[in-house]
Protein backbone atom coordinates (compact mmCIF):
# COMPACT_ATOMS: atom_id res chain seq x y z
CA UNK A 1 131.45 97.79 109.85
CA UNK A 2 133.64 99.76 111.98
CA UNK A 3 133.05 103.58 112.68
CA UNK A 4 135.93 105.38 114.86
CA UNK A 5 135.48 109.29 115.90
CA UNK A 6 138.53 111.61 115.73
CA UNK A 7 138.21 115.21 116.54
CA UNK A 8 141.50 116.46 114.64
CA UNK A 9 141.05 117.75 110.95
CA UNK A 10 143.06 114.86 109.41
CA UNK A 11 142.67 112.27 106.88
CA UNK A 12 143.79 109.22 107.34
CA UNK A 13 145.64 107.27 104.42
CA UNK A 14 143.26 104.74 103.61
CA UNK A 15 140.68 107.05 102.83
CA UNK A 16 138.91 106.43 99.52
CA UNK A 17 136.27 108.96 99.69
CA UNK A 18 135.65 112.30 101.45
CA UNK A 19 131.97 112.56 102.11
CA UNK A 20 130.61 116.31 102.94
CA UNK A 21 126.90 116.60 103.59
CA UNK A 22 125.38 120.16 103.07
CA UNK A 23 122.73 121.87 103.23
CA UNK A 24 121.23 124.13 100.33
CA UNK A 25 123.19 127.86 100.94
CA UNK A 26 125.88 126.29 103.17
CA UNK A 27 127.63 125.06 100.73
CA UNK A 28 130.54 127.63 101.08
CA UNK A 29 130.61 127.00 104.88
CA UNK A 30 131.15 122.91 104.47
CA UNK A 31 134.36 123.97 101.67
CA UNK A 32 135.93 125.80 104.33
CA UNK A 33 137.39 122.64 105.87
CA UNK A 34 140.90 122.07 105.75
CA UNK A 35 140.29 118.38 104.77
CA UNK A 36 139.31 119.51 101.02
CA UNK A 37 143.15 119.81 99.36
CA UNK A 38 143.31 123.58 97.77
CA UNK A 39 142.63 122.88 94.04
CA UNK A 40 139.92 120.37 94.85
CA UNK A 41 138.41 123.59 96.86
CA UNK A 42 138.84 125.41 93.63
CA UNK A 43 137.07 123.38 91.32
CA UNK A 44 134.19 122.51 93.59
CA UNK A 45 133.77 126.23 94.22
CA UNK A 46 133.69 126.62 90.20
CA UNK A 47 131.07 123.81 90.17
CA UNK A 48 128.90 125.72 93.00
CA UNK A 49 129.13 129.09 90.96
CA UNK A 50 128.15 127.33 87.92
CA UNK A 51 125.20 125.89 89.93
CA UNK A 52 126.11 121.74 89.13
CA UNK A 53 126.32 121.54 92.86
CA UNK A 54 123.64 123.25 94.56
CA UNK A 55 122.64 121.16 97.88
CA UNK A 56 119.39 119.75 96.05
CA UNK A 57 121.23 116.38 95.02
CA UNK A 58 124.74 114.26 95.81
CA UNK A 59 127.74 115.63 93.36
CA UNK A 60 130.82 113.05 93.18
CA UNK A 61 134.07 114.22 91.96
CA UNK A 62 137.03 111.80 91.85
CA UNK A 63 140.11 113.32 92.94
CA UNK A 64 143.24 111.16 91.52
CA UNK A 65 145.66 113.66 93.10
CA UNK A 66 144.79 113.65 96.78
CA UNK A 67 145.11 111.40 99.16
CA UNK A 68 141.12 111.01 99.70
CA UNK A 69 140.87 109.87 96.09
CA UNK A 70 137.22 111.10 95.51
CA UNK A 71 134.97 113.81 97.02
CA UNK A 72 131.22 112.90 97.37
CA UNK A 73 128.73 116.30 98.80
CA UNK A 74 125.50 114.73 100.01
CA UNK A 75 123.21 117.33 98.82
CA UNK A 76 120.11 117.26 101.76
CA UNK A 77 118.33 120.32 101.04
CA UNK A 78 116.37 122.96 102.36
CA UNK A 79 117.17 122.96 106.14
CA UNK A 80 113.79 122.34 107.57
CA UNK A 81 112.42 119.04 108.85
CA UNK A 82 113.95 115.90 109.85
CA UNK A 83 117.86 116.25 109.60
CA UNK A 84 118.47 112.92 110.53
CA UNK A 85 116.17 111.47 107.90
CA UNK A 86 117.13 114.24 105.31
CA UNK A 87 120.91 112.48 106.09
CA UNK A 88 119.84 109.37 106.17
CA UNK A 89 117.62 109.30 102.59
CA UNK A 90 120.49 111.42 100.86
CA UNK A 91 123.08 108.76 101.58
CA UNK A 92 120.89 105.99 100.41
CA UNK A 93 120.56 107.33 97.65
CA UNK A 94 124.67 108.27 97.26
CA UNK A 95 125.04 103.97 98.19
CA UNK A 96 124.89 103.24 94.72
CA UNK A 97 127.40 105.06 93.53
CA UNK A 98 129.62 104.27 96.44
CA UNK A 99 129.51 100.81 95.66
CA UNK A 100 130.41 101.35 91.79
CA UNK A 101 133.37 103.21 92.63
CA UNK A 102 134.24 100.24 95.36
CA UNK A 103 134.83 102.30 97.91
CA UNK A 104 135.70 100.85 101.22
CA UNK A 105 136.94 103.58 103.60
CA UNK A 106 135.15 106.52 103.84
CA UNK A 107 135.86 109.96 105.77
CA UNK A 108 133.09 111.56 106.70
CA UNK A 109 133.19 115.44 108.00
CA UNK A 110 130.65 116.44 110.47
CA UNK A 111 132.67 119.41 111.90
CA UNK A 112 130.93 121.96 110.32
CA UNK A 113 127.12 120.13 110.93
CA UNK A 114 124.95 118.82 114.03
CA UNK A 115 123.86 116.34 112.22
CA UNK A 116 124.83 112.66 113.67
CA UNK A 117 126.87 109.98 112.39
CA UNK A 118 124.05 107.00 113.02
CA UNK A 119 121.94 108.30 110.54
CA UNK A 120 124.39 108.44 107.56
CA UNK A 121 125.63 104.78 108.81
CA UNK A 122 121.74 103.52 108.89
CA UNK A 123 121.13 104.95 105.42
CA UNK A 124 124.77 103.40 104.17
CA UNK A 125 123.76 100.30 105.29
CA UNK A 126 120.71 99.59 103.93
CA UNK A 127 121.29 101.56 100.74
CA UNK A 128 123.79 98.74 100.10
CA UNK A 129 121.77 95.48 100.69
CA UNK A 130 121.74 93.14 98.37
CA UNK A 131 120.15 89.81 98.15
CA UNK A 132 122.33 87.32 97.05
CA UNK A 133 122.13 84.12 98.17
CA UNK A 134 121.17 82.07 95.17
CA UNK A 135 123.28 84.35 92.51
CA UNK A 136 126.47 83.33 91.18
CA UNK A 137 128.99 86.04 91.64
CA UNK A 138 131.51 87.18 89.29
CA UNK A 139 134.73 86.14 91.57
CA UNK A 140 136.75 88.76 89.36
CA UNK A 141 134.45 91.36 90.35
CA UNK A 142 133.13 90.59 93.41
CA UNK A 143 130.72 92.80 95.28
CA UNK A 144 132.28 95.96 97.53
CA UNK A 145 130.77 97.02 100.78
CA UNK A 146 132.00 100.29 102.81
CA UNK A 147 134.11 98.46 105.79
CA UNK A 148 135.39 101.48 107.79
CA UNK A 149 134.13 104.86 108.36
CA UNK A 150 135.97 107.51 110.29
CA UNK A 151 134.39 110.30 111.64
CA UNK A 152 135.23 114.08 111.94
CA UNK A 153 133.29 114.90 114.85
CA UNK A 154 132.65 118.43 115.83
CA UNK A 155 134.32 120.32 118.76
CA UNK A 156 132.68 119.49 122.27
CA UNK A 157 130.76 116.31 120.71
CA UNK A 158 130.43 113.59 123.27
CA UNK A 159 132.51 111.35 121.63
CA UNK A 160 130.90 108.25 124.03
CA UNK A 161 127.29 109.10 123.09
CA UNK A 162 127.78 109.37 119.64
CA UNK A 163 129.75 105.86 119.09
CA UNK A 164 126.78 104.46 121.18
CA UNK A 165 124.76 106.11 119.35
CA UNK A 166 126.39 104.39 115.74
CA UNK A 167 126.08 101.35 117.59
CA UNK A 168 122.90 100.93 118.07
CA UNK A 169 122.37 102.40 114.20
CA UNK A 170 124.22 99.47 112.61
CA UNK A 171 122.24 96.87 114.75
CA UNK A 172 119.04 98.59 113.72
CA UNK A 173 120.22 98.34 110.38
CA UNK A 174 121.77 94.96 110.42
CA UNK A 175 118.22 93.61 112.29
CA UNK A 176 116.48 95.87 109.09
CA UNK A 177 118.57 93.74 106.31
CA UNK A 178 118.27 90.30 108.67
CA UNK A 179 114.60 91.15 107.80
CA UNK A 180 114.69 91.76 104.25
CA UNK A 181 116.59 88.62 104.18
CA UNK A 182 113.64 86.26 105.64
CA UNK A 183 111.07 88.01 103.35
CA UNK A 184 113.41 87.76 100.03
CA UNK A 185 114.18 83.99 100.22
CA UNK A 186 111.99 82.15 97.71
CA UNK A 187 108.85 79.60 99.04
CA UNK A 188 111.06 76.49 98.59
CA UNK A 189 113.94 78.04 101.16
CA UNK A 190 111.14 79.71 103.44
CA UNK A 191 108.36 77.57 104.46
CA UNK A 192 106.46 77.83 107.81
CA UNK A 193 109.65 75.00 109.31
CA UNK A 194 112.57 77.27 107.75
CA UNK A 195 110.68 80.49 109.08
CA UNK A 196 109.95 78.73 112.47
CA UNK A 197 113.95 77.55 112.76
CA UNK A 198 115.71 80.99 111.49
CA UNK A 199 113.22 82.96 113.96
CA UNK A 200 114.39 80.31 117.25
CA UNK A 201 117.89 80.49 116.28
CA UNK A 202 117.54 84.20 116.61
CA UNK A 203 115.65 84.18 119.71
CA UNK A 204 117.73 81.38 121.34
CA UNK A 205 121.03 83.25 120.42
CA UNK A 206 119.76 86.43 121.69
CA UNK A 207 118.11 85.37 125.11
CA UNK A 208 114.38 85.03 124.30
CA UNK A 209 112.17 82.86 125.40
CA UNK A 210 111.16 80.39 122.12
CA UNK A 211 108.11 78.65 122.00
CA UNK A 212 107.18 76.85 118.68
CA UNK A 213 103.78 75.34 118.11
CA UNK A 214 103.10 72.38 115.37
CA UNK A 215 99.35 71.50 113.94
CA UNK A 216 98.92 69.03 116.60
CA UNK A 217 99.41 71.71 119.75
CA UNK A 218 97.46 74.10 117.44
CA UNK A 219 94.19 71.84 117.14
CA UNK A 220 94.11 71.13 120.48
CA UNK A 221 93.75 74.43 121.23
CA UNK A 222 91.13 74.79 118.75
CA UNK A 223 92.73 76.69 115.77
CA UNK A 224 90.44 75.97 113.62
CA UNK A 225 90.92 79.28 111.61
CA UNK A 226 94.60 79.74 111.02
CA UNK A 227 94.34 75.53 110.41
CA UNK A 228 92.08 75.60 107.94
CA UNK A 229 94.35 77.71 105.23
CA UNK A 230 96.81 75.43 106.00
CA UNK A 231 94.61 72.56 105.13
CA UNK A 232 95.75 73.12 101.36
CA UNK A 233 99.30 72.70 101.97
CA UNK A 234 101.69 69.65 102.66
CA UNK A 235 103.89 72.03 104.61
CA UNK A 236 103.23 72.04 108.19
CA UNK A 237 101.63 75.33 109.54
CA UNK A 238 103.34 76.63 113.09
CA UNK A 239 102.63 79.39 115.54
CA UNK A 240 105.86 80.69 116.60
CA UNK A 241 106.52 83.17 119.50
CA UNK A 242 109.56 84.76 121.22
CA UNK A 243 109.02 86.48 124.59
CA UNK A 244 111.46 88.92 125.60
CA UNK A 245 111.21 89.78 129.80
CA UNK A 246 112.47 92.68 131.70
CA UNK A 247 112.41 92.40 135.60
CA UNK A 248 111.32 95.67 135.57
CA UNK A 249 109.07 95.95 133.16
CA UNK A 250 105.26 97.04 134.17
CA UNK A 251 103.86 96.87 130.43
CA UNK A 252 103.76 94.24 127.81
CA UNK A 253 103.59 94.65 124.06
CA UNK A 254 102.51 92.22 121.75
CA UNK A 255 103.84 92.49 117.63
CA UNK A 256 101.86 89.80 115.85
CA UNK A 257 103.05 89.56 112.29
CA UNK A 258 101.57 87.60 108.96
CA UNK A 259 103.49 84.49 108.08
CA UNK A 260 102.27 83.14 104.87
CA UNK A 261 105.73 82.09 103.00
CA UNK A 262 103.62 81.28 99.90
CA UNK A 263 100.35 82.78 98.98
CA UNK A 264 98.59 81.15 95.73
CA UNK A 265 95.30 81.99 96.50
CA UNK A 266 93.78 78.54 98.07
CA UNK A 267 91.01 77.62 95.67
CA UNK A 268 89.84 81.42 94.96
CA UNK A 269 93.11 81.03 92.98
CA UNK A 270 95.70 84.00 92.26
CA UNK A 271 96.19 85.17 88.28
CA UNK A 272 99.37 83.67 87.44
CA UNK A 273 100.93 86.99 86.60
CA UNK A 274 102.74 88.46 89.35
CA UNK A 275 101.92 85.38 91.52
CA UNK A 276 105.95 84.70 92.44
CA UNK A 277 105.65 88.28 94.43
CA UNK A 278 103.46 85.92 96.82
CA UNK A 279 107.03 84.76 98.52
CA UNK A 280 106.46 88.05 99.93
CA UNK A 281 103.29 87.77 101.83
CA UNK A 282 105.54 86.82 105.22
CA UNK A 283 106.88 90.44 105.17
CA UNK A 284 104.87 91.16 108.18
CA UNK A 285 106.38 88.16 110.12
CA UNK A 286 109.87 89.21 108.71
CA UNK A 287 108.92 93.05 110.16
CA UNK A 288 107.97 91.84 113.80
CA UNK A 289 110.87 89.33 113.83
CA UNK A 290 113.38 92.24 112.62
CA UNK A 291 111.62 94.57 115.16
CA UNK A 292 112.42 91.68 118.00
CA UNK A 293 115.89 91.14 117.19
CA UNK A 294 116.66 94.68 117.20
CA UNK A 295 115.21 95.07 120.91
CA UNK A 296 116.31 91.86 122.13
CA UNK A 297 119.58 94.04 121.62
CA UNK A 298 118.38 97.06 123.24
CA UNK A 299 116.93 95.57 126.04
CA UNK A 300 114.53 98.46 126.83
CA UNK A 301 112.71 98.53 130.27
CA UNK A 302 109.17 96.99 128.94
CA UNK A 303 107.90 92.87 127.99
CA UNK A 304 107.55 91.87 124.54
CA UNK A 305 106.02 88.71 122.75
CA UNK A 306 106.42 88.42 118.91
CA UNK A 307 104.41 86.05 117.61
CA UNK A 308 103.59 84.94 113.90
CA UNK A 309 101.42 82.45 112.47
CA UNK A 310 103.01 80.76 109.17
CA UNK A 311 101.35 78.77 106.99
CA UNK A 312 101.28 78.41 103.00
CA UNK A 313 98.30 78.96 101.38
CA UNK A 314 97.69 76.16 98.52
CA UNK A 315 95.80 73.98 96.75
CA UNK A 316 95.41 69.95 97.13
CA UNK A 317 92.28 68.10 97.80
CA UNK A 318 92.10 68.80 101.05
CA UNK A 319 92.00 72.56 101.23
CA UNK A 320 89.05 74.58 102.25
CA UNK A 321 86.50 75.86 100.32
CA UNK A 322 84.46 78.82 99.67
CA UNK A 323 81.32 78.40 101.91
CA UNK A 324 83.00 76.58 104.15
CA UNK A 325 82.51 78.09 107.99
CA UNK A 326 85.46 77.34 110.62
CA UNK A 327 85.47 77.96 114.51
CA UNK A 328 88.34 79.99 115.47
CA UNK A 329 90.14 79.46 118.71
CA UNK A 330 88.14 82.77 119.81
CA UNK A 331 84.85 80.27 119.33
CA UNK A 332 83.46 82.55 116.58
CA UNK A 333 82.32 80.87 113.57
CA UNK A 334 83.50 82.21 110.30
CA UNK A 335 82.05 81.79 106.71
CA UNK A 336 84.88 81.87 104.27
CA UNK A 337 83.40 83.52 101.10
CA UNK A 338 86.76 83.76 99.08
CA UNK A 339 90.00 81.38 100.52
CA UNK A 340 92.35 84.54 99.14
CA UNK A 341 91.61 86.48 102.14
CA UNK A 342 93.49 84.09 104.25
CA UNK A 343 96.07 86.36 105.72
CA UNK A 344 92.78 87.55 108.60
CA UNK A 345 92.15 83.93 109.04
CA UNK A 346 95.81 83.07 110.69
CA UNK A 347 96.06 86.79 112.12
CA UNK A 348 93.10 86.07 114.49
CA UNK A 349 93.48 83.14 115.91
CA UNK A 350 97.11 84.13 116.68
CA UNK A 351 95.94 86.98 118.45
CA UNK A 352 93.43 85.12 120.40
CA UNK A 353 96.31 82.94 121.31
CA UNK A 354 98.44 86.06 122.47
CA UNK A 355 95.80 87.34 124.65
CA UNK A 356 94.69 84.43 126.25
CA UNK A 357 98.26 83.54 126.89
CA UNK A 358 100.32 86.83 127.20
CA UNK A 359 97.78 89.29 128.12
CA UNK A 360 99.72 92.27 126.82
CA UNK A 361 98.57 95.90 127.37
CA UNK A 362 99.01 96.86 124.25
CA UNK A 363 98.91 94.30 120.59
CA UNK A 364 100.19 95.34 117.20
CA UNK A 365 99.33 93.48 113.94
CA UNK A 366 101.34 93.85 110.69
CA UNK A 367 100.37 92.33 107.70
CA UNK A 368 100.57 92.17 103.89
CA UNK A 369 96.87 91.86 104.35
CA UNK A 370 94.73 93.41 100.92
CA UNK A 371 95.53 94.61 97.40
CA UNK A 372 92.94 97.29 97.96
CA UNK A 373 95.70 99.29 100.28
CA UNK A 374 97.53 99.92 97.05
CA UNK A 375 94.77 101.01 95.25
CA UNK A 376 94.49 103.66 97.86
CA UNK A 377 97.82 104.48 98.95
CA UNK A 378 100.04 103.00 96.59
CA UNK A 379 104.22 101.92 97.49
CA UNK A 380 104.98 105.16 99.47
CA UNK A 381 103.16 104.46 102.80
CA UNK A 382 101.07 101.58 104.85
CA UNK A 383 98.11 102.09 106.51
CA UNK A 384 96.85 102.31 109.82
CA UNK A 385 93.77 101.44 111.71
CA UNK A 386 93.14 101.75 115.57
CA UNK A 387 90.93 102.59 117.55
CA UNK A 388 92.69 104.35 119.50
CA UNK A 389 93.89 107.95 119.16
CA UNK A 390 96.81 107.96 120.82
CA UNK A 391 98.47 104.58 119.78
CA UNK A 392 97.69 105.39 116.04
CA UNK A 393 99.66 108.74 116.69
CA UNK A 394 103.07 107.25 118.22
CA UNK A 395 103.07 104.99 115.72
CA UNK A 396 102.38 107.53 113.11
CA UNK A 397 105.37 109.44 114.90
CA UNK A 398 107.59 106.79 115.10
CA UNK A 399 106.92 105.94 110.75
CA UNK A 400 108.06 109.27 109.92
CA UNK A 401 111.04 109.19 111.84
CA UNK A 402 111.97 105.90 110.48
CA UNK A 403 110.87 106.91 107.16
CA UNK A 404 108.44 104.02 107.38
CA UNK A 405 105.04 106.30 107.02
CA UNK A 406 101.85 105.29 107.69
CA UNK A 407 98.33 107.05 106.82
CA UNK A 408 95.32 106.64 109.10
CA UNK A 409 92.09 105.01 107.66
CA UNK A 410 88.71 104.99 109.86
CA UNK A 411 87.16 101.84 111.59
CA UNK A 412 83.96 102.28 112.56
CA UNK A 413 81.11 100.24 113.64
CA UNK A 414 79.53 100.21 110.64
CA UNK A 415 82.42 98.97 108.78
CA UNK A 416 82.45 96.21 111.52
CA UNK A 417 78.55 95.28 110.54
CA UNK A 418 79.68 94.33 106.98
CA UNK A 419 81.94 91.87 108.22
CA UNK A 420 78.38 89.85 109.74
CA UNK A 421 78.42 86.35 107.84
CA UNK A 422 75.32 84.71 106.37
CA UNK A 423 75.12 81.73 108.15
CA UNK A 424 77.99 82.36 110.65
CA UNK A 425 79.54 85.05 112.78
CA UNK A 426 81.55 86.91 110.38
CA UNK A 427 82.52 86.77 106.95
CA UNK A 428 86.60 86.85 105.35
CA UNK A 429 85.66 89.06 103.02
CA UNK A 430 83.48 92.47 102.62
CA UNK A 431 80.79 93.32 100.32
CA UNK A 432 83.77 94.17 97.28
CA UNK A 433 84.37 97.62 98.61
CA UNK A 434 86.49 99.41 101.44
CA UNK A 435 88.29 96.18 101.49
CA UNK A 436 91.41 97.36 103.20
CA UNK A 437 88.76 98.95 105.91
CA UNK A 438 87.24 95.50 106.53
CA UNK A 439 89.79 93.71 106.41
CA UNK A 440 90.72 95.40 109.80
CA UNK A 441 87.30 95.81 111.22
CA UNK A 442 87.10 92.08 110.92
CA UNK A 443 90.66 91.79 112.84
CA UNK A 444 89.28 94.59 115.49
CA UNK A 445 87.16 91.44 116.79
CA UNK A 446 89.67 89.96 118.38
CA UNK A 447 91.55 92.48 119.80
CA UNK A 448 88.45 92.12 122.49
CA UNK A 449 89.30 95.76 124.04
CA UNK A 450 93.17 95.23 124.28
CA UNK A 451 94.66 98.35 123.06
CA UNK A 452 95.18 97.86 119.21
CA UNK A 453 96.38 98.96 115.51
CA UNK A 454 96.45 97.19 112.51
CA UNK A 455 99.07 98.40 109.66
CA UNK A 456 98.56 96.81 106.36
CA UNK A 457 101.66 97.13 104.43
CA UNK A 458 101.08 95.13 101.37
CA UNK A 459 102.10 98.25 99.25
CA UNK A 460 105.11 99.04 100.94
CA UNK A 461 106.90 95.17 101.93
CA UNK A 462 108.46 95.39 98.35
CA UNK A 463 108.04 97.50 95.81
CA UNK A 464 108.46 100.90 98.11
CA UNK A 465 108.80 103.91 96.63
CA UNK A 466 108.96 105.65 100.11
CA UNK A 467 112.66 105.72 101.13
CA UNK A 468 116.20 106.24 98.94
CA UNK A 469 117.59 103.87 100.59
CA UNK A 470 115.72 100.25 100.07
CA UNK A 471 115.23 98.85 96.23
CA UNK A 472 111.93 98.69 95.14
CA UNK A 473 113.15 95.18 93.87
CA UNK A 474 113.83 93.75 96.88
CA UNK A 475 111.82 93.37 100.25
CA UNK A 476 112.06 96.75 102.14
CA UNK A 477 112.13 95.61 106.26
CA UNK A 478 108.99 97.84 106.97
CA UNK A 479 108.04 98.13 109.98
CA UNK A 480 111.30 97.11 111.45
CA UNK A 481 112.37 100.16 112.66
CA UNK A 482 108.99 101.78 113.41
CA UNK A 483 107.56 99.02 115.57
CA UNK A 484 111.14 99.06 117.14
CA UNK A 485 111.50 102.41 117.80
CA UNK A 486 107.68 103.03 119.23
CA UNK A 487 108.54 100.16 121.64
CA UNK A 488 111.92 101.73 123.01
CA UNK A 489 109.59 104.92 122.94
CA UNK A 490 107.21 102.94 125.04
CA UNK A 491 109.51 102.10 127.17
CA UNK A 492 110.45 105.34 128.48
């Protein structure tokens, strides 16, 4: 996509579409400019006085007779809050409509605003994702994606910072979509070796350090937890990290993400209604990977390691059982009451690994970890567990900025005591309640003091109904710009 500033009030000839966010009561202010040709002014000021455009919601008016061809007002509002986001959401939501009308080249007037240019690119940009790789297109009517944006900046806007500043918006959104990619691909074109290759590639092409472990590095080492769910498939599991190093760096981050590119269930076997949604239990490994490419780009001042354990979780006669107890590469035992709860079982020895091999200061996992996080907080935000105050609130910050919000659960010790196994050291699975909350407390072992949070985001990997701009039919890329965004934060 290309995006070009200008600072004179002219539209250039390829223009399909005048865009004009507003704000609710300044409408009149944004029909002032001398963009708008004088009857469109007219009837748009008729359509304000007759309340169909009021700043609550987008208006689009095509405008045969002018050399814009259509007028689109992004309607963000009451002006309080987030602008950025309120800009962002508004034109997700407009990226429909956009694309019907195949518009291409858009003008978009900022003059009369502060708001910035990267967050109506971002929100563009993702509003018009689409997942089409195994779809037969109509070749008569192929697809239409905005190619060009020019920009009306205001007067005195640092025209440097604010193309830098679109920059590093489309890469955030391209690393976003690159996500939602990874997590939308079905189980036959994303097993743990596809996953493993696409996330090297990246790495490799971006300067990261790749390291990619098969079953036969991963029982030496003693894996015996994240091995055993992959017991059930013939796909091979792998551990696969990227290590991003700054020379003057004095902190280290760790994003540890949940690769399972098929989930059936293992023995304790899934319904079979809704079960192809399982293609989407990787959608944490698609998050940290997104999250990596988009700071391997930014190359902020501060080490990261993304690693992700990817496995499928089937059924042959080999796979484990319920009852069974496996040794983790931590050397706790665990008794696996129900093989469905898998996604802790891979999570834990990866972390072990991390720590033992990375030693980062602080250690994120994301994961599309329990059902019960839906019954709780349903597809407009993920949850949180740390504990620790201050990392839960920067990455609390950093969700609402991104639009990516996240809602704090507890983890206390006593939450930790019903994760005790029978006959082993812990147990996959709680007593049948506060399952989301165990789930955690059981991953909180192995964090063994690091600095920690868990976000489950198994209501909001698909099926979110928290931002304009993703489709709830697709994968959403959350996380992506929340775990990318606290680390740049980090960084500071």
């Amino acid at each position: 996509m290309n995006v070009h500033f200008i600072t004179q009030c002219v539209v250039e000839h390829e223009v399909d579409c005048l865009v004009l966010p507003v704000f609710e009561g300044e409408i009149a202010k944004a029909l002032e400019t001398r963009l708008l040709q004088p009857e469109d002014r007219t009837i748009l000021s008729i359509l304000v006085e007759k309340k169909q455009i009021t700043g609550k919601e987008n208006f689009y008016l095509p405008t045969p007779m002018a050399n814009y061809e259509s007028v689109l007002i992004l309607g963000l509002g009451k002006k309080e809050g987030c602008a950025s986001r309120k800009l962002r959401e508004a034109t997700g939501k407009a990226a429909a409509t956009i694309s019907a009308a195949k518009k291409k080249h858009l003008f978009l007037e900022l003059a009369h605003t502060e708001l910035c240019a990267g967050s109506f690119v971002e929100g563009l940009m993702l509003g018009q994702y689409r997942y089409d790789e195994f779809r037969t297109l109509d070749k008569e009517n192929p697809p239409v994606a905005v190619s060009e944006i020019c920009v009306h900046a205001a007067d005195g806007t640092d025209l440097f910072l604010a193309q830098a500043h679109v920059s590093r918006s489309i890469v955030q959104a391209e690393s976003v979509n690159w996500a939602r990619d990874l997590g939308n691909a079905p189980g036959n074109a994303m097993t743990p070796s596809i996953l493993a290759a696409r996330a090297s590639a990246m790495g490799t092409e971006l300067g990261a350090e790749v390291t990619v472990l098969g079953e036969k590095e991963m029982t030496a080492l003693g894996m015996g937890s994240l091995l055993a769910v992959a017991q059930g498939s013939d796909q091979e599991a792998k551990l696969i990290c990227l290590k991003y190093s700054h020379t003057k760096a004095t902190k280290t981050v760790a994003l540890v993400g949940k690769g399972l590119t098929f989930d059936a269930g293992g023995i304790s076997i899934k319904g079979a209604k809704g079960m192809e949604e399982m293609k989407f239990d990787m959608c944490g490994a698609a998050a940290v990977l997104g999250a990596m490419r988009d700071i391997l780009h930014a190359k902020p001042m501060i080490n990261v390691v993304c690693v992700v354990p990817s496995t499928e979780n089937l059924i042959n006669g080999k796979a484990v059982k319920p009852g069974d107890i496996v040794k983790s590469m931590s050397g706790k035992t665990i008794e696996i009451y129900n093989t469905d709860a898998e996604g802790r079982l891979i999570l834990c020895d990866a972390m072990t690994w991390t720590l033992k091999n990375h030693k980062p200061d602080f250690m994120i996992d994301i994961a599309t970890l329990t059902g019960a996080v839906i019954t709780g907080l349903g597809h407009h935000c993920a949850a949180i567990m740390s504990k620790d105050d201050e990392m839960a609130a920067a990455l609390i910050a950093a969700g609402d900025e991104s639009s990516d919000r996240l809602w704090r659960l507890p983890l206390w010790e006593e939450h930790t005591k019903l994760m005790k196994g029978k006959d082993a050291d812990l147990c996959n699975i709680g007593p049948g309640y506060a399952g989301t909350i165990t789930a955690g407390a059981f991953l909180s072992v192995f964090a063994e003091g690091t600095r920690w949070a868990h976000l489950d985001i198994a209501g909001t990997a698909w099926n979110y109904k928290g931002s304009s701009c993703i489709s709830e039919k697709l994968a959403s890329g959350f996380g992506v710009r929340l775990l990318s965004n606290w680390v740049n934060k980090l960084a500071e």
